[in-house]
Protein backbone atom coordinates (compact mmCIF):
# COMPACT_ATOMS: atom_id res chain seq x y z
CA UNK A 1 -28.48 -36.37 -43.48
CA UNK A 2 -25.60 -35.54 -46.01
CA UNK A 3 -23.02 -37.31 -43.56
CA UNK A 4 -25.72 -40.11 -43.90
CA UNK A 5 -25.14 -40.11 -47.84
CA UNK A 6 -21.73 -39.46 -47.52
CA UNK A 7 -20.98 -42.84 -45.71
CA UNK A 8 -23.20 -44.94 -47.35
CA UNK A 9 -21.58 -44.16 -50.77
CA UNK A 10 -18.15 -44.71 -49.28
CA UNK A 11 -19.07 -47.89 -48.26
CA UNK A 12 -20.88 -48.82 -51.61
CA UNK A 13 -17.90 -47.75 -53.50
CA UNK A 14 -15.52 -49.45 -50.76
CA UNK A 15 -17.41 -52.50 -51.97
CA UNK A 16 -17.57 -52.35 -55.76
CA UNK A 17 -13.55 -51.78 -55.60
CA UNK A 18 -12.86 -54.89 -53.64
CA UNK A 19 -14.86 -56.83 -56.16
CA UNK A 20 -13.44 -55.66 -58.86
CA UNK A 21 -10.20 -56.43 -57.59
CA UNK A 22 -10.48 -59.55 -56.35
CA UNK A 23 -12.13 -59.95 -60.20
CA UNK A 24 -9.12 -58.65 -61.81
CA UNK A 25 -6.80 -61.09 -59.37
CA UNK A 26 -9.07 -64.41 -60.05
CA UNK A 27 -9.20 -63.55 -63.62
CA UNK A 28 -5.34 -63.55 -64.68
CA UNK A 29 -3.15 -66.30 -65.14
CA UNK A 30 -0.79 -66.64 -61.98
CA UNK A 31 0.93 -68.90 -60.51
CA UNK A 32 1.03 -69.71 -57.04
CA UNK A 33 3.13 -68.64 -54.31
CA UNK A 34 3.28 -72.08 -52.68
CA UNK A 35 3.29 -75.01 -53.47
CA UNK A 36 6.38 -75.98 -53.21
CA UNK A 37 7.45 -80.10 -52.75
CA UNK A 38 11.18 -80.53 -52.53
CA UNK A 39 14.14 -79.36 -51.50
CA UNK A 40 15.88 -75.71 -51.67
CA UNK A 41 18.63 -75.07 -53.59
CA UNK A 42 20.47 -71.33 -52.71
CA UNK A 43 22.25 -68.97 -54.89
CA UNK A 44 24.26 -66.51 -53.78
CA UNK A 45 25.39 -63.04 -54.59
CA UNK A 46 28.24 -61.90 -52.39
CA UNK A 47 31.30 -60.61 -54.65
CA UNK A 48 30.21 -63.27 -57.07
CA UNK A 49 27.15 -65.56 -57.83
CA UNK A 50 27.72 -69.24 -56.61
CA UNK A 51 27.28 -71.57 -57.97
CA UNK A 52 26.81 -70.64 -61.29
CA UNK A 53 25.33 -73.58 -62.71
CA UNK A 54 23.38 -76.41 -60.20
CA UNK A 55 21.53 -79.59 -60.75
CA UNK A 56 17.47 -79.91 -59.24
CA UNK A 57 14.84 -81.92 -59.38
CA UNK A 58 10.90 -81.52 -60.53
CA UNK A 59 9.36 -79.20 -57.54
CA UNK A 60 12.41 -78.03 -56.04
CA UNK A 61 12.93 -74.63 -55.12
CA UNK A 62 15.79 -72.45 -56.47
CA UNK A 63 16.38 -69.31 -54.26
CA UNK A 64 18.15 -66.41 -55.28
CA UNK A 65 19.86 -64.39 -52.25
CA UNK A 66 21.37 -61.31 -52.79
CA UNK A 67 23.93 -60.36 -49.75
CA UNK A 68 25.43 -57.38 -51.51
CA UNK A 69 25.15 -53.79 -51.60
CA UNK A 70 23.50 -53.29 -54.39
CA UNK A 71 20.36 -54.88 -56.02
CA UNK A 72 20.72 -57.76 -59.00
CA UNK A 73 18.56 -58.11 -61.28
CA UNK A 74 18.16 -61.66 -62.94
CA UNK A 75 16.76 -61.95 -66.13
CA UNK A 76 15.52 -65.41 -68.09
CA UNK A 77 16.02 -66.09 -71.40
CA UNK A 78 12.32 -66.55 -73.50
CA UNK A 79 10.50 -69.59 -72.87
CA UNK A 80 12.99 -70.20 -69.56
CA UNK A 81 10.17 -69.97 -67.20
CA UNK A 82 6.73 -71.77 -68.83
CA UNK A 83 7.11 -74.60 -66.45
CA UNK A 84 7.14 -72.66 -63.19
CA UNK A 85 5.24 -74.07 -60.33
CA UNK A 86 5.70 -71.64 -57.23
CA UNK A 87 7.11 -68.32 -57.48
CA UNK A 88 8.13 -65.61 -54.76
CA UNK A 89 9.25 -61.96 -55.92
CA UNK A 90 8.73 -62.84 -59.62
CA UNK A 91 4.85 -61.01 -60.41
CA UNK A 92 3.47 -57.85 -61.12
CA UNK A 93 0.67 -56.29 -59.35
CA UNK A 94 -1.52 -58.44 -60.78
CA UNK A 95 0.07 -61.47 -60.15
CA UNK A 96 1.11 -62.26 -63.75
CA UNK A 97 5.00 -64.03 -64.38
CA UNK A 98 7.50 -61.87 -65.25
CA UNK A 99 10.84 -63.30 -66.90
CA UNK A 100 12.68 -61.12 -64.88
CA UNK A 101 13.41 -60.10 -60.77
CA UNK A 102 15.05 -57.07 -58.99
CA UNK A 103 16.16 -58.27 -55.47
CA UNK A 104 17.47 -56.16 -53.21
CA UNK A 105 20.12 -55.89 -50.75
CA UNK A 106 19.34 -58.68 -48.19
CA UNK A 107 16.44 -60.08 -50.19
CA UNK A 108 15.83 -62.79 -51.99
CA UNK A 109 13.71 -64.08 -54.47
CA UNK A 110 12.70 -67.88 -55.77
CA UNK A 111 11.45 -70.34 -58.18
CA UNK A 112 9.99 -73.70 -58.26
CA UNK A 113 10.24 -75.63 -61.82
CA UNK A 114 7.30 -78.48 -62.53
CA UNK A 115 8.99 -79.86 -65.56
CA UNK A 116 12.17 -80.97 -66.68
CA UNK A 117 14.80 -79.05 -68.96
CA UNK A 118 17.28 -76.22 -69.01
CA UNK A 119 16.51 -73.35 -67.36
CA UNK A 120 19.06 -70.03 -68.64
CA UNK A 121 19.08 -66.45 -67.12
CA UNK A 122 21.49 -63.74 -66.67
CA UNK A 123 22.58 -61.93 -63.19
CA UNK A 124 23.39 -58.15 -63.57
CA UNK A 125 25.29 -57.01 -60.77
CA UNK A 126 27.18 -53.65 -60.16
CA UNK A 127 30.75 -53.83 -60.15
CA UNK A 128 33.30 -52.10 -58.42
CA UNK A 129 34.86 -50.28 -61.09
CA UNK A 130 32.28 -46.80 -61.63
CA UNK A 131 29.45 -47.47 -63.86
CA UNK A 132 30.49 -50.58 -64.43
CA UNK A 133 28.25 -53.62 -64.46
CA UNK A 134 29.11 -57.42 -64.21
CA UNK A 135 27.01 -59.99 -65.89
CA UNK A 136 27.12 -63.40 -65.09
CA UNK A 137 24.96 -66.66 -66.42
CA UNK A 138 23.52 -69.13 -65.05
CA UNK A 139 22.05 -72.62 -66.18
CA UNK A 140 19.54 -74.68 -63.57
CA UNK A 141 19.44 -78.48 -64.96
CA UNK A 142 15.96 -79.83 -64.02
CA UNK A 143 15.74 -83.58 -63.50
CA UNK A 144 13.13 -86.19 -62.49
């Protein structure tokens, strides 16, 4: 009888927690992970991030590709990333935006941008030379 009880609350409880969750998910402010409805435009991180500064329309993608050793972490500048549309590698654990990524070695992360503007952010990168650390800019023009 007690393994009776025993299963029956964990699958009572089992319930309740997916409930909540799925609660907690609906009731934030995400954005999706699809949706995208143009064309992909890559940066890269090798030695150096190229290009630096690119040109894309409404509902393109911008991915981010990191082929170094190390991770990169990009950072936007405030306000840089209210018009986002589609997002992959960019939310917290419960899907809210962050302004800012971590992508690892041989991973990538991406954006999609639903309104024109200037887009800004910032690529830290390790550098060869011990404890050093190489920041570069970027600017993403988006056009109609």
């Amino acid at each position: 009888m007690k393994a009776v009880f025993s299963m029956k609350s964990l699958t009572i409880a089992t319930g309740v927690l997916a409930i909540a969750g799925c609660a907690a998910i609906a009731g934030t402010s995400g954005i999706a992970d699809s949706t995208r409805t143009g064309s992909i435009h890559d940066v890269r991180f090798e030695e150096r991030m190229s290009p630096g500064n690119m040109r894309v329309r409404v509902g393109d993608e911008v991915r981010w590709i990191n082929q170094r050793s190390t991770a990169v972490k990009l950072e936007f500048l405030e306000g840089s990333l209210e018009d986002v549309v589609c997002q992959s590698g960019f939310s917290s654990l419960l899907r809210r935006q962050q302004e800012s990524a971590t992508i690892k070695p041989n991973d990538s992360a991406s954006l999609c941008f639903g309104k024109t503007g200037t887009v800004r952010y910032n690529a830290r990168m390790d550098s060869p030379v011990a404890g050093g650390q190489m920041i570069e800019s970027g600017t993403i023009r988006v056009t109609q």
